[in-house]
N, C-alpha and C. Protein backbone atom coordinates (compact mmCIF):
# COMPACT_ATOMS: atom_id res chain seq x y z
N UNK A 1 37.56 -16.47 -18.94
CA UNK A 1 38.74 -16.98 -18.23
C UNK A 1 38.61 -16.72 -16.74
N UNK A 2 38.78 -17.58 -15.54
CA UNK A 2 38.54 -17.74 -14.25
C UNK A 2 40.29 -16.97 -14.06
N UNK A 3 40.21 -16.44 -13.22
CA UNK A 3 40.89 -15.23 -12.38
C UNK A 3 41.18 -14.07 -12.84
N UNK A 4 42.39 -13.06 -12.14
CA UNK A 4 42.17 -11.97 -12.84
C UNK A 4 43.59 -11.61 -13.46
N UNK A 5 43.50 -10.56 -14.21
CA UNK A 5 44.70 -10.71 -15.87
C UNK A 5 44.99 -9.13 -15.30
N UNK A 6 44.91 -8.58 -14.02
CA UNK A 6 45.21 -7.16 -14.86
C UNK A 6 46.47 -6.99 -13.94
N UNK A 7 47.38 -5.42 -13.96
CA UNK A 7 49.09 -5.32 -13.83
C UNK A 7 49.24 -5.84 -12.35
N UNK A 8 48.29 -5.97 -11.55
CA UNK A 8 48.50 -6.21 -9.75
C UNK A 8 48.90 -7.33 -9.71
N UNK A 9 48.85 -8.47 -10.62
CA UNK A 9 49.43 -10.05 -10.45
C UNK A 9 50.44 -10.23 -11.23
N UNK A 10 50.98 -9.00 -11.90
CA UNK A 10 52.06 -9.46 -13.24
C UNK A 10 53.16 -10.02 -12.32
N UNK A 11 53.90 -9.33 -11.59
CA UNK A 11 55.09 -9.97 -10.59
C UNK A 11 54.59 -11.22 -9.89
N UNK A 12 53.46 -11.26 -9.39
CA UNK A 12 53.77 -12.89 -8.73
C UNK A 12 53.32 -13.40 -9.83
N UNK A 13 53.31 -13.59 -11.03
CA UNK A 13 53.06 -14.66 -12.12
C UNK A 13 54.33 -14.64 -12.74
N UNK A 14 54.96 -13.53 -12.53
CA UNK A 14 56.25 -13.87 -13.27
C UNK A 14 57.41 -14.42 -12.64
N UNK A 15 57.26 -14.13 -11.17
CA UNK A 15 58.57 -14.90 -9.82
C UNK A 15 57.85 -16.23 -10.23
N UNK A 16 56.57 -17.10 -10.11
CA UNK A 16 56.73 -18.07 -10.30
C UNK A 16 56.71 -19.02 -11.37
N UNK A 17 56.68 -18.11 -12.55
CA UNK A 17 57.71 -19.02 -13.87
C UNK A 17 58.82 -18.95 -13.62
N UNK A 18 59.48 -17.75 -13.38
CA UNK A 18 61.12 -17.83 -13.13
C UNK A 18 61.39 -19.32 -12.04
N UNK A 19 60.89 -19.24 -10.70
CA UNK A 19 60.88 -20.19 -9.71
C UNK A 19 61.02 -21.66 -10.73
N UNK A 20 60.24 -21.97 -11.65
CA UNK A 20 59.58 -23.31 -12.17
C UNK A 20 61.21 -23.03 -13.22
N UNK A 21 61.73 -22.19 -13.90
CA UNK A 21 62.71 -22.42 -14.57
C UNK A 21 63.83 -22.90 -13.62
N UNK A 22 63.98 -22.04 -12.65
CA UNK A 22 65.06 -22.77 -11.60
C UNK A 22 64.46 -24.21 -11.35
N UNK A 23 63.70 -24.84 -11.08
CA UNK A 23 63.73 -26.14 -10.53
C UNK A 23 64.50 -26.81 -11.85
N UNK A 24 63.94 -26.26 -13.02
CA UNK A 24 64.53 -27.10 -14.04
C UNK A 24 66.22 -26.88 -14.02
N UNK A 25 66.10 -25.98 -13.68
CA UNK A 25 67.92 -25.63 -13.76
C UNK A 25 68.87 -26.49 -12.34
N UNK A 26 67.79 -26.98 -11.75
CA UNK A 26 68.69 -27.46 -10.38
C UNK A 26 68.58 -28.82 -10.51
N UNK A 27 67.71 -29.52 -11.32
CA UNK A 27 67.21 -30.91 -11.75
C UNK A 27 68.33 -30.97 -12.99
N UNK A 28 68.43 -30.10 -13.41
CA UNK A 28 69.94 -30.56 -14.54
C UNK A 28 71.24 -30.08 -13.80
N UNK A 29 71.47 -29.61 -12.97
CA UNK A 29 72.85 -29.81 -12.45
C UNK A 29 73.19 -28.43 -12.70
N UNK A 30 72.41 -26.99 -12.92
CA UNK A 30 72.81 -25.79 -13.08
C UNK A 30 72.29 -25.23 -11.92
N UNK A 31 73.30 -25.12 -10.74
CA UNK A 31 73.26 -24.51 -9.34
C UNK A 31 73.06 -22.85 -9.18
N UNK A 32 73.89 -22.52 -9.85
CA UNK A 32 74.03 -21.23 -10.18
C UNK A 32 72.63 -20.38 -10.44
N UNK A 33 72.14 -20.98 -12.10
CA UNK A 33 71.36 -20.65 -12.55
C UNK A 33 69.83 -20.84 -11.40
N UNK A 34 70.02 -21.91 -11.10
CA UNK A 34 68.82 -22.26 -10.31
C UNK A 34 68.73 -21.11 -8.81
N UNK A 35 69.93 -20.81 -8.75
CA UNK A 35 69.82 -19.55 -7.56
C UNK A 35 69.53 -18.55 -7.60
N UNK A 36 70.18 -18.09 -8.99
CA UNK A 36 69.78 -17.05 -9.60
C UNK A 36 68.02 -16.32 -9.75
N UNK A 37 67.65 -17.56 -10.42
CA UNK A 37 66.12 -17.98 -10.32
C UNK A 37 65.25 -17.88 -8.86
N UNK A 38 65.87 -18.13 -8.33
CA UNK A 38 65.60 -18.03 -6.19
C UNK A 38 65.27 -16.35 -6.45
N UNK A 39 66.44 -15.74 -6.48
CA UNK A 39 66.90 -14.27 -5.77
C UNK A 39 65.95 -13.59 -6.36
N UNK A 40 65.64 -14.10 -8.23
CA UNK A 40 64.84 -12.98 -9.25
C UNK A 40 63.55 -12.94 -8.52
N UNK A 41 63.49 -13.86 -7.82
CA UNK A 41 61.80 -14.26 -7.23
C UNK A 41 61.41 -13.78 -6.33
N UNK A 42 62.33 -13.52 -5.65
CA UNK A 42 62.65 -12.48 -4.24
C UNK A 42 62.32 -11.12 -4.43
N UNK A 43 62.75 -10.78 -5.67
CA UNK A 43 62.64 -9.23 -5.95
C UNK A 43 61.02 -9.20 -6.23
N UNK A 44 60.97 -10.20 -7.08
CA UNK A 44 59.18 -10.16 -7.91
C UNK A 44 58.42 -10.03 -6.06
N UNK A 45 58.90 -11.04 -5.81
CA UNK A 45 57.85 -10.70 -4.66
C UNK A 45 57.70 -9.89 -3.34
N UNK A 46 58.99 -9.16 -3.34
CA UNK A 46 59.17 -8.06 -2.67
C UNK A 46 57.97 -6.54 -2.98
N UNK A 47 57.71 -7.06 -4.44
CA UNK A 47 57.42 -5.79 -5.17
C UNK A 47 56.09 -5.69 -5.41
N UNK A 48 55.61 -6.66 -5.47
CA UNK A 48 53.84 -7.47 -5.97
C UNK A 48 52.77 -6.60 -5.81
N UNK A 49 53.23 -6.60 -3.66
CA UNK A 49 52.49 -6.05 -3.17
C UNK A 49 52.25 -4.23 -2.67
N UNK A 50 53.42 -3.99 -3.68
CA UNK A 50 53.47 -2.49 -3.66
C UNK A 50 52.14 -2.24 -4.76
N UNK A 51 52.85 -2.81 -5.76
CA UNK A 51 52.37 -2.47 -7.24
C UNK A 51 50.77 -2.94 -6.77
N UNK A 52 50.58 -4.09 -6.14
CA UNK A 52 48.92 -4.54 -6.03
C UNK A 52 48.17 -3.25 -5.05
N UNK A 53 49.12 -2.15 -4.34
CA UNK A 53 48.27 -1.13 -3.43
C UNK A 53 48.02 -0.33 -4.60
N UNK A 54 48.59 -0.04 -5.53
CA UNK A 54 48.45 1.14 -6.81
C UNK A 54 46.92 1.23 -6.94
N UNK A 55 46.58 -0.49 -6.81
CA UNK A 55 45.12 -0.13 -7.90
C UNK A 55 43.69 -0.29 -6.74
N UNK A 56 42.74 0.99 -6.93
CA UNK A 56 41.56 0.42 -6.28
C UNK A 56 41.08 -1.64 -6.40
N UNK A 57 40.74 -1.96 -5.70
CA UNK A 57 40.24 -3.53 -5.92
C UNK A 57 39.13 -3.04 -4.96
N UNK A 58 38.44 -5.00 -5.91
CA UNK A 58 37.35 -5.12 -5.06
C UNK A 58 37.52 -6.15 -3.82
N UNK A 59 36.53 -6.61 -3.03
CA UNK A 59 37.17 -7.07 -2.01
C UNK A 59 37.20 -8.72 -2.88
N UNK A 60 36.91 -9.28 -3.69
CA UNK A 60 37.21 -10.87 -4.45
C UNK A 60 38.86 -10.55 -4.62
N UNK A 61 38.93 -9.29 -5.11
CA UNK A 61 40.19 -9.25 -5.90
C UNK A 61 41.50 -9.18 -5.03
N UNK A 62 41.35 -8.51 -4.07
CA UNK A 62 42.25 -8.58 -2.90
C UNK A 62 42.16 -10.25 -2.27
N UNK A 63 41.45 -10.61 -1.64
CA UNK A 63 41.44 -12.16 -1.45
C UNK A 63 41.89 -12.88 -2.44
N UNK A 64 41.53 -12.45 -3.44
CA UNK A 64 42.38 -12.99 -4.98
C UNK A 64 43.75 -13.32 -4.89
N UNK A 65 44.33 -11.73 -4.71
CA UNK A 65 46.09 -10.90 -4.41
C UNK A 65 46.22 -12.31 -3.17
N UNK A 66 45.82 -12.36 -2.03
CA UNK A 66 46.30 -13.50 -0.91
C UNK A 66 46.21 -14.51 -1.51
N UNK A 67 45.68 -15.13 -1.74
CA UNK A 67 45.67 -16.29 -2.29
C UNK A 67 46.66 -16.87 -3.40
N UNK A 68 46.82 -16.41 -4.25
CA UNK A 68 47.49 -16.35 -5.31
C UNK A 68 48.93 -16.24 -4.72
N UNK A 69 49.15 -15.04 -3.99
CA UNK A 69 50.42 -14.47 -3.33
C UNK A 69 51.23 -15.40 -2.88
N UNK A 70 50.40 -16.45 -2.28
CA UNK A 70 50.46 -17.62 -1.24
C UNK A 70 51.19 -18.55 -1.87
N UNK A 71 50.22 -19.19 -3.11
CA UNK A 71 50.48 -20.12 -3.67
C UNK A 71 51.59 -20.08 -4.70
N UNK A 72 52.09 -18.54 -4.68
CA UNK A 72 53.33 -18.40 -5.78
C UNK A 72 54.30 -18.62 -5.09
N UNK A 73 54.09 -18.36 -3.85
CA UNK A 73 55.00 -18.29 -2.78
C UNK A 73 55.76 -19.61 -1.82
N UNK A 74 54.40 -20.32 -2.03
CA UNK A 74 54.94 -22.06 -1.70
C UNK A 74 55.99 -22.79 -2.97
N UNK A 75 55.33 -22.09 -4.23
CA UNK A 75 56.44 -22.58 -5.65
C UNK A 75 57.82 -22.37 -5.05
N UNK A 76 57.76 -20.45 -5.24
CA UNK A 76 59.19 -19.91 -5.13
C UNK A 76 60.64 -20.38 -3.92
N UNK A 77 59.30 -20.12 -3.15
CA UNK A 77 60.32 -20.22 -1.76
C UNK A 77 59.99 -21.24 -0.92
N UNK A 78 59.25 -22.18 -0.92
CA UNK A 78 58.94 -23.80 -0.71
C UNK A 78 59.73 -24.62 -1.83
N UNK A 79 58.92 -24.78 -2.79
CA UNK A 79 59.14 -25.68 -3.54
C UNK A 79 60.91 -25.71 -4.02
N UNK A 80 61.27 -24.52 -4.96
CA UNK A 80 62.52 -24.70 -5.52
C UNK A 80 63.55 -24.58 -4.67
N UNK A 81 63.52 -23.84 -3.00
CA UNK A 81 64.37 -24.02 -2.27
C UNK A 81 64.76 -25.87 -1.89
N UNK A 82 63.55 -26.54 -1.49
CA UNK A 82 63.80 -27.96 -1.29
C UNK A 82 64.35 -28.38 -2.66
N UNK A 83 64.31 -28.43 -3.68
CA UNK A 83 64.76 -29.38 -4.97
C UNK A 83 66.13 -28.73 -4.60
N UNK A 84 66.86 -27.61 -4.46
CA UNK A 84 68.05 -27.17 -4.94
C UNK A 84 68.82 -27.68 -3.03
N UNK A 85 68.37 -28.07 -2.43
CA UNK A 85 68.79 -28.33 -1.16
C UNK A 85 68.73 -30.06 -1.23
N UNK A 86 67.51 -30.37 -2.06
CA UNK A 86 67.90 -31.93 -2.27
C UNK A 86 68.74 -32.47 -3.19
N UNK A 87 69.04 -31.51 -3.91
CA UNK A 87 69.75 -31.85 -5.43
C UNK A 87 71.31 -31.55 -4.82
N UNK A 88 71.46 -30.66 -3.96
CA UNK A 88 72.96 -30.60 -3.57
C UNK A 88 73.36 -31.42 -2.53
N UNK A 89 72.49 -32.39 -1.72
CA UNK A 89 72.78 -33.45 -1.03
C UNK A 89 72.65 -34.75 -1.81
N UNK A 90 72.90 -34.71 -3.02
CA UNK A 90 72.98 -35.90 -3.59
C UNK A 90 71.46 -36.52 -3.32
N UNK A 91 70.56 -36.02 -2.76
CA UNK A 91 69.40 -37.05 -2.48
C UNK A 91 69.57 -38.15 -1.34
N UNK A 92 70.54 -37.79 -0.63
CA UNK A 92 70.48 -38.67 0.47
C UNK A 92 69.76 -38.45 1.37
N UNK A 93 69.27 -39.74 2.05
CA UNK A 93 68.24 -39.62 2.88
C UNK A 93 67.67 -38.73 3.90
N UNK A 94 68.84 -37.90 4.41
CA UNK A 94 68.78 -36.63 5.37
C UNK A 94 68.24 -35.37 4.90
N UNK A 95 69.21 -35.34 3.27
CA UNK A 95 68.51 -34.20 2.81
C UNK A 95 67.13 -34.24 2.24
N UNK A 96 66.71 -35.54 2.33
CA UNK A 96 65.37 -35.87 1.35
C UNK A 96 64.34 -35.49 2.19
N UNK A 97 64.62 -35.92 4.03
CA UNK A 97 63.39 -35.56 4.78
C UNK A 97 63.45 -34.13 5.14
N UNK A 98 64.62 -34.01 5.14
CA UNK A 98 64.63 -32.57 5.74
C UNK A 98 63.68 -31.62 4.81
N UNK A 99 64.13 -31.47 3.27
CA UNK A 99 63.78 -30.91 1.90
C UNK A 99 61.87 -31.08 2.56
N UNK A 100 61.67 -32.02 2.45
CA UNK A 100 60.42 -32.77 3.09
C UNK A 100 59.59 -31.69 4.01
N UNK A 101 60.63 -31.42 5.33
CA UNK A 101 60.19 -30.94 6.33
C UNK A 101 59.97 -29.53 6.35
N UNK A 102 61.25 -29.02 5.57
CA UNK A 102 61.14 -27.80 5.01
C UNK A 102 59.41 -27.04 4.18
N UNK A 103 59.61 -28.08 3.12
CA UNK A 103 58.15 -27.71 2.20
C UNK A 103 57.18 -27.86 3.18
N UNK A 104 56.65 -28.67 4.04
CA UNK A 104 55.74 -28.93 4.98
C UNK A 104 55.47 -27.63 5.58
N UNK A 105 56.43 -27.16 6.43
CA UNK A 105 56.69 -26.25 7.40
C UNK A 105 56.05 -24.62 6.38
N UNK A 106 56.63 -24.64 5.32
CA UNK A 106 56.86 -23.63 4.60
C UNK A 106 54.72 -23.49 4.36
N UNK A 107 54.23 -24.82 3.75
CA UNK A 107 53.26 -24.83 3.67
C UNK A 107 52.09 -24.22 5.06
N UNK A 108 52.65 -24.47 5.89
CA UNK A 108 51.82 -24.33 7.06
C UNK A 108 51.68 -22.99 7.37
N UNK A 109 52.98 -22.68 7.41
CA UNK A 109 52.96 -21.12 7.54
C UNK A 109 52.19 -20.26 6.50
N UNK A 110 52.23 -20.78 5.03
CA UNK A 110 51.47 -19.54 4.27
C UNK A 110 49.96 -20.09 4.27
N UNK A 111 49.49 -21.05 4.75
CA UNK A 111 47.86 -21.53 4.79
C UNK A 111 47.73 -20.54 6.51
N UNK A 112 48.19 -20.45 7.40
CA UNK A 112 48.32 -20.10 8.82
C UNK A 112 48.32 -18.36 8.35
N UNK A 113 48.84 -17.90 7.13
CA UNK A 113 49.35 -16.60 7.18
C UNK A 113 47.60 -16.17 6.32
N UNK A 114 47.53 -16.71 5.41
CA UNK A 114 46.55 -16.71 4.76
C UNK A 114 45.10 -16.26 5.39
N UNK A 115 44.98 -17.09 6.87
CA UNK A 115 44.02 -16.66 7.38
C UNK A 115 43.63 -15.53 8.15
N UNK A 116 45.09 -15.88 9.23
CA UNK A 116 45.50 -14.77 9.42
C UNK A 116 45.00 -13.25 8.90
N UNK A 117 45.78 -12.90 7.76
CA UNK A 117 45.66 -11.78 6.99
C UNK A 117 44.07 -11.16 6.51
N UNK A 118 43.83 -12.48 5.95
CA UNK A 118 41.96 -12.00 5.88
C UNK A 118 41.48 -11.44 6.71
N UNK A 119 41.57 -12.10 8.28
CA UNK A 119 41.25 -12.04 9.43
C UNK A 119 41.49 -10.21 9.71
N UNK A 120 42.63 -10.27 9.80
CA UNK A 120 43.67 -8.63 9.74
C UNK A 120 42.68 -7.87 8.79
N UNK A 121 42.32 -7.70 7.51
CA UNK A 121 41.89 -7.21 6.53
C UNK A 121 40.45 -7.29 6.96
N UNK A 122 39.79 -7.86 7.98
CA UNK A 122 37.95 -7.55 7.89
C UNK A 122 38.26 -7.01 9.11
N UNK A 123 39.07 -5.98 10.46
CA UNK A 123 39.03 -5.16 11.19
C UNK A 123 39.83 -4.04 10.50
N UNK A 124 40.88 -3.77 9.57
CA UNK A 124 41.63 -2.37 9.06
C UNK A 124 42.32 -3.05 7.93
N UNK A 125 42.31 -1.28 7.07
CA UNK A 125 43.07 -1.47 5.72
C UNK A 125 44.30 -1.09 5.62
N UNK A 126 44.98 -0.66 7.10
CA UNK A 126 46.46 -0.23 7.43
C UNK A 126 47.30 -1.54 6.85
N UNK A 127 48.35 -1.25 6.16
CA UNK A 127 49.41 -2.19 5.90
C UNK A 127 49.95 -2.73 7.07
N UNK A 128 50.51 -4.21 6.61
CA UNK A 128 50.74 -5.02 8.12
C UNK A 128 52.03 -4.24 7.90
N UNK A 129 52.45 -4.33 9.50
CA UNK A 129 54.05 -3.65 9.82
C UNK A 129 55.02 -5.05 10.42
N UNK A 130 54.23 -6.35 10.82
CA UNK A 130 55.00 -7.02 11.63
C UNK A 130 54.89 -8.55 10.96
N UNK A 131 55.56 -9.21 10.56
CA UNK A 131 55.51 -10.78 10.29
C UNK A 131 55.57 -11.29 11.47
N UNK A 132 54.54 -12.42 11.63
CA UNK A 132 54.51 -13.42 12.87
C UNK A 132 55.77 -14.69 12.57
N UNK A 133 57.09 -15.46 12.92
CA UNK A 133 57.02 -15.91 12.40
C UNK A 133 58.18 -15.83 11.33
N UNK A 134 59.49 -16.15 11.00
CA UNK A 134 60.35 -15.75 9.56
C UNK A 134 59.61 -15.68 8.63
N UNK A 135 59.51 -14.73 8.05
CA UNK A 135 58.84 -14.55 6.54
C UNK A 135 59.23 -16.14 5.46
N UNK A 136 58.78 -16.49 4.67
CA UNK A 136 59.08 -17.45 3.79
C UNK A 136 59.97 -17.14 3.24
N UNK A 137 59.85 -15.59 2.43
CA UNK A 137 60.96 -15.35 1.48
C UNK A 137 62.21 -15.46 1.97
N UNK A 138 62.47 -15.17 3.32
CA UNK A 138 63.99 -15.52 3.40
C UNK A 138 64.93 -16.53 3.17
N UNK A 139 64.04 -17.36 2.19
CA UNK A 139 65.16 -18.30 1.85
C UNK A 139 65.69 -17.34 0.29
N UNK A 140 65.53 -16.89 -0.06
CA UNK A 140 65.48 -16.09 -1.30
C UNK A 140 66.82 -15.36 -1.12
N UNK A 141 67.33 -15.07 -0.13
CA UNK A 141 68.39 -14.64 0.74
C UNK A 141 69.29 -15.44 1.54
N UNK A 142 69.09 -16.19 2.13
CA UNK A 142 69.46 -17.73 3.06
C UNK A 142 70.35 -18.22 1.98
N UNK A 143 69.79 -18.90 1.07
CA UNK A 143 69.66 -19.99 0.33
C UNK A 143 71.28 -19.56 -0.39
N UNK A 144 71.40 -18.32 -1.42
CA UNK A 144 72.14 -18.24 -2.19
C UNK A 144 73.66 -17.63 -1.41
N UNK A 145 72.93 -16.86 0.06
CA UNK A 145 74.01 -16.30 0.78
C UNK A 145 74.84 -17.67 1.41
N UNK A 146 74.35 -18.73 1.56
CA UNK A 146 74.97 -20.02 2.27
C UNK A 146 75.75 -20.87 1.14
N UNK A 147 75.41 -21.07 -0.57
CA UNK A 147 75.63 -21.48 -1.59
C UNK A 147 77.10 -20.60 -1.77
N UNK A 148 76.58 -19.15 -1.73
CA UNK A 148 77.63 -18.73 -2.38
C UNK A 148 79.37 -19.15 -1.08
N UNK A 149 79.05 -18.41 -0.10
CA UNK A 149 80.45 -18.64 0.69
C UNK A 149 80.57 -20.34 0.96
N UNK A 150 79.82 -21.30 0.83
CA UNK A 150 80.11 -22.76 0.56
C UNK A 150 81.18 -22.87 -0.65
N UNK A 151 80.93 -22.28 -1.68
CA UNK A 151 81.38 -22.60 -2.94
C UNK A 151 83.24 -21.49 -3.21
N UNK A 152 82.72 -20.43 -2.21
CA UNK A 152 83.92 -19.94 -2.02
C UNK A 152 84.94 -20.27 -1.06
N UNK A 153 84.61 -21.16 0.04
CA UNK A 153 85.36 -21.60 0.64
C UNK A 153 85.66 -22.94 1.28
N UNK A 154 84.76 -23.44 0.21
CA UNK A 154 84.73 -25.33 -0.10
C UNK A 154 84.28 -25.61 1.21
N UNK A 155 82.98 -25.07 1.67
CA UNK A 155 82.40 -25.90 2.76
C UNK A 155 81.75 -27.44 2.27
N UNK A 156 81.04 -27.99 2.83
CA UNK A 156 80.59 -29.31 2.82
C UNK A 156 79.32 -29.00 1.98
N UNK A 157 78.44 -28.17 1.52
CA UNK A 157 77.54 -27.90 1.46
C UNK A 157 76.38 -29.40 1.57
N UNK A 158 76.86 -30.35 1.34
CA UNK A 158 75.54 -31.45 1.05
C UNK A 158 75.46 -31.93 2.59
N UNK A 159 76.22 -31.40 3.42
CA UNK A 159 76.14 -31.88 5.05
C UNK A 159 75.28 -30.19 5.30
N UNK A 160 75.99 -29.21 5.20
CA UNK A 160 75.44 -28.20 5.85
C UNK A 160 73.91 -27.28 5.21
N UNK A 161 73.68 -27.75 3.77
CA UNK A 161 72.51 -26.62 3.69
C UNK A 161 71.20 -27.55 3.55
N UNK A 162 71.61 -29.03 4.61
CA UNK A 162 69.75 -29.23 5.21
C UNK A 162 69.72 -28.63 6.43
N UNK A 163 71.26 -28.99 7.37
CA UNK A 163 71.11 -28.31 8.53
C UNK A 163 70.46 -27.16 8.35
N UNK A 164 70.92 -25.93 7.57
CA UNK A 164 70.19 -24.72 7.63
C UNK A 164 69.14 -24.40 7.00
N UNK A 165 68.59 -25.66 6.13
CA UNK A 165 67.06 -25.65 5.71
C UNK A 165 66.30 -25.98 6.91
N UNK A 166 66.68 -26.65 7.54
CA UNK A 166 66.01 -27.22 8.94
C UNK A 166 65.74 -26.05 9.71
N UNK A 167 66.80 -25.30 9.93
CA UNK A 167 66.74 -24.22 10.83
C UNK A 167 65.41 -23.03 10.36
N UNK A 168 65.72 -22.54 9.06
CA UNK A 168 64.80 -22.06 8.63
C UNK A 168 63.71 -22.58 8.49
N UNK A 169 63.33 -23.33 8.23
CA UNK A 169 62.03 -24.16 8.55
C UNK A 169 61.09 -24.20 9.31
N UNK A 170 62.23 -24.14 10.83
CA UNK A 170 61.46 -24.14 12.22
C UNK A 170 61.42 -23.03 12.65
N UNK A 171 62.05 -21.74 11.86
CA UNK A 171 61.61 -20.43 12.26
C UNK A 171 60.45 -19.69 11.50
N UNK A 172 60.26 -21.18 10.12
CA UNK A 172 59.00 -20.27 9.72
C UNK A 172 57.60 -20.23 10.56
N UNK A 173 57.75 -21.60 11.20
CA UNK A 173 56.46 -21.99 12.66
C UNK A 173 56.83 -21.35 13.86
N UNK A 174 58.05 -20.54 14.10
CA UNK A 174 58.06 -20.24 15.40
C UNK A 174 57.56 -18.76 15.79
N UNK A 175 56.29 -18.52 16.38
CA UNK A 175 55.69 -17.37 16.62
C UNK A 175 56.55 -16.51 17.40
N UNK A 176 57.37 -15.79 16.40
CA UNK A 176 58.11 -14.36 16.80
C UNK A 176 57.83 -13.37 16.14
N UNK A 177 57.50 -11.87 16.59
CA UNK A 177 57.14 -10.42 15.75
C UNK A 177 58.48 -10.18 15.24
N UNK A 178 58.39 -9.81 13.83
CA UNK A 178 59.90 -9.61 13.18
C UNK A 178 59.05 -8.34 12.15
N UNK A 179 59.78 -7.23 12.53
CA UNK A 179 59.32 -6.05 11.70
C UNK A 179 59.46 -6.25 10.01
N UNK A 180 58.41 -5.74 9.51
CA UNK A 180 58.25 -5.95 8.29
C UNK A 180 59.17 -4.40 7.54
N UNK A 181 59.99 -5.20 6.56
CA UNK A 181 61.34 -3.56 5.72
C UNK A 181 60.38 -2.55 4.91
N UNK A 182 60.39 -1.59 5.90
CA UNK A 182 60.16 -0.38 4.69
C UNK A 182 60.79 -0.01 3.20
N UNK A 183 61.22 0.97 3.28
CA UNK A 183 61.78 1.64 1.36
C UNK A 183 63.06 0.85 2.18
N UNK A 184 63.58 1.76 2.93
CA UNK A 184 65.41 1.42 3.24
C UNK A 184 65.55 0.25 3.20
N UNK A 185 64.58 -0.29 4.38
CA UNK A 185 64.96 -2.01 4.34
C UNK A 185 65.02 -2.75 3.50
N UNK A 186 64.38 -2.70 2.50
CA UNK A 186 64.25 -3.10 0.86
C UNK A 186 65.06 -2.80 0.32
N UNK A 187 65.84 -1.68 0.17
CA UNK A 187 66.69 -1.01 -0.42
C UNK A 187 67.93 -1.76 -0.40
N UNK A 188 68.18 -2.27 1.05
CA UNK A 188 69.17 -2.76 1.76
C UNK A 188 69.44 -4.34 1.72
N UNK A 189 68.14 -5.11 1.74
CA UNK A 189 67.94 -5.99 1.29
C UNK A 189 68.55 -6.61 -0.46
N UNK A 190 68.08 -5.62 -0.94
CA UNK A 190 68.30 -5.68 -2.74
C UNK A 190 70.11 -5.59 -2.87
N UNK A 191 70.42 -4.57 -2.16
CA UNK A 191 72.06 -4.50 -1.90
C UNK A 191 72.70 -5.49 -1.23
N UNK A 192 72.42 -6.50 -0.13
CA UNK A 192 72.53 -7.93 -0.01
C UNK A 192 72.12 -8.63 -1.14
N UNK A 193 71.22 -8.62 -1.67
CA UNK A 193 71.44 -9.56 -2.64
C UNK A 193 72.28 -9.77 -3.82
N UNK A 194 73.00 -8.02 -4.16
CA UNK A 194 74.07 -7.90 -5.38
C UNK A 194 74.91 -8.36 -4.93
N UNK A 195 75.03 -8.32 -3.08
CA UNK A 195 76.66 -8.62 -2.98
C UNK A 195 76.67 -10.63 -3.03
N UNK A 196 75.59 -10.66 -2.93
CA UNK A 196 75.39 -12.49 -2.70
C UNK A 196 75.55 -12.58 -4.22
N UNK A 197 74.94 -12.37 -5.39
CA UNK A 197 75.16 -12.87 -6.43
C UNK A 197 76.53 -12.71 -7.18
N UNK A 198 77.54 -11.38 -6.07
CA UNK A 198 78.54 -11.10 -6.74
C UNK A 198 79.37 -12.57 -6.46
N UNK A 199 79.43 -12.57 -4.80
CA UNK A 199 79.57 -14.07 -4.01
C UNK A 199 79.58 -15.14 -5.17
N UNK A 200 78.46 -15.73 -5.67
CA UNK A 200 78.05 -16.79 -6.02
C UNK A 200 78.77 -16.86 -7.62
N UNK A 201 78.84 -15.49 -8.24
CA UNK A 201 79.50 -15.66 -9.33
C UNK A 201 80.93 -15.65 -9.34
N UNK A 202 81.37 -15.42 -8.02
CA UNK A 202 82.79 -15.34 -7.60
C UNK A 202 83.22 -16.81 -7.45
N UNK A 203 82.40 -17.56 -6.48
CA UNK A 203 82.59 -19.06 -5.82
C UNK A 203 82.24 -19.72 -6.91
N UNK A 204 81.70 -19.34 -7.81
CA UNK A 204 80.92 -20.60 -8.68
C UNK A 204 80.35 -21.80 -8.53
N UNK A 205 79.56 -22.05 -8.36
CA UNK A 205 78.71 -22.66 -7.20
C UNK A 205 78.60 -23.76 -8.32
């Protein structure tokens, strides 16, 4: 069997089945569920790359970890963010290019990050401290924090969440140093996200 099976890839193989269940859940008209599916993916991939420092690798296998990382990562936070941003604009034409522009953008950045990182990885084995650039995952956060207070306070959402796919989009190409979250920041992060899903199960999206 071509790649590798052992515990350092279990989380990004499992954020992006979850990811692929949300598209299905946002293609049938389950918003909720399909967000839900967003956030679980967020955590998986918050965590990947802890669990992938645990184990000695070789250097295939680490290029492996990027690669892979990447491409779970265009699913999670490319791919099912646009379906659940096109699916709540009805598919109208604004949200269709935007959804469009979004995945594009999203793509560029993790092929751009990709090299990047190798690049980083053949001068030191220090963990990166700084994202060039909004991280991707923040739609993982974005996405359900904008869903949920839409749904709690009857915003427009099919006018407003291409606008703010757009926005995010163009901050995933825009070369800014944005410190990468330690334990706390993570910590803190994960506690935004209970209060967003409390949100979302409150608004009912």
């Amino acid at each position: 069997m071509l790649g590798f099976y052992n515990y350092t890839v279990i989380l990004t193989y499992l954020g992006m089945l979850i990811s692929f269940a949300g598209m299905v859940f946002a293609l049938n008209g389950n918003m909720l569920a399909a967000l839900i599916c967003l956030m679980i993916s967020g955590v998986c991939d918050m965590f990947d790359g802890k669990i992938a420092s645990t184990k000695v690798r070789t250097v295939q296998e680490k290029r492996f970890g990027i690669q892979i990382d990447s491409l779970s990562d265009i699913i999670c936070f490319g791919v099912l963010p646009a379906i659940i941003v096109y699916t709540i604009s009805c598919g109208s034409l604004a949200g269709t290019c935007i959804s469009g522009v979004y995945l594009l953008c999203s793509l560029i950045r993790l092929a751009y990050f990709n090299v990047d990182e190798e690049e980083r990885q053949s001068r030191t084995q220090a963990p990166r401290e700084h994202y060039l650039g909004l991280p991707i995952t923040t739609a993982a956060l974005a996405l359900p924090a904008l869903m949920g207070l839409g749904g709690l306070f009857s915003l427009p959402l099919d006018i407003i969440s291409p606008i703010v796919l757009l926005i995010i989009a163009i901050a995933f190409i825009t070369p800014f140093h944005l410190k990468k979250p330690g334990l706390v920041g993570k910590i803190l992060l994960i506690l935004c996200g209970v209060a967003e899903l409390i949100i979302l199960l409150w608004g009912v999206v």
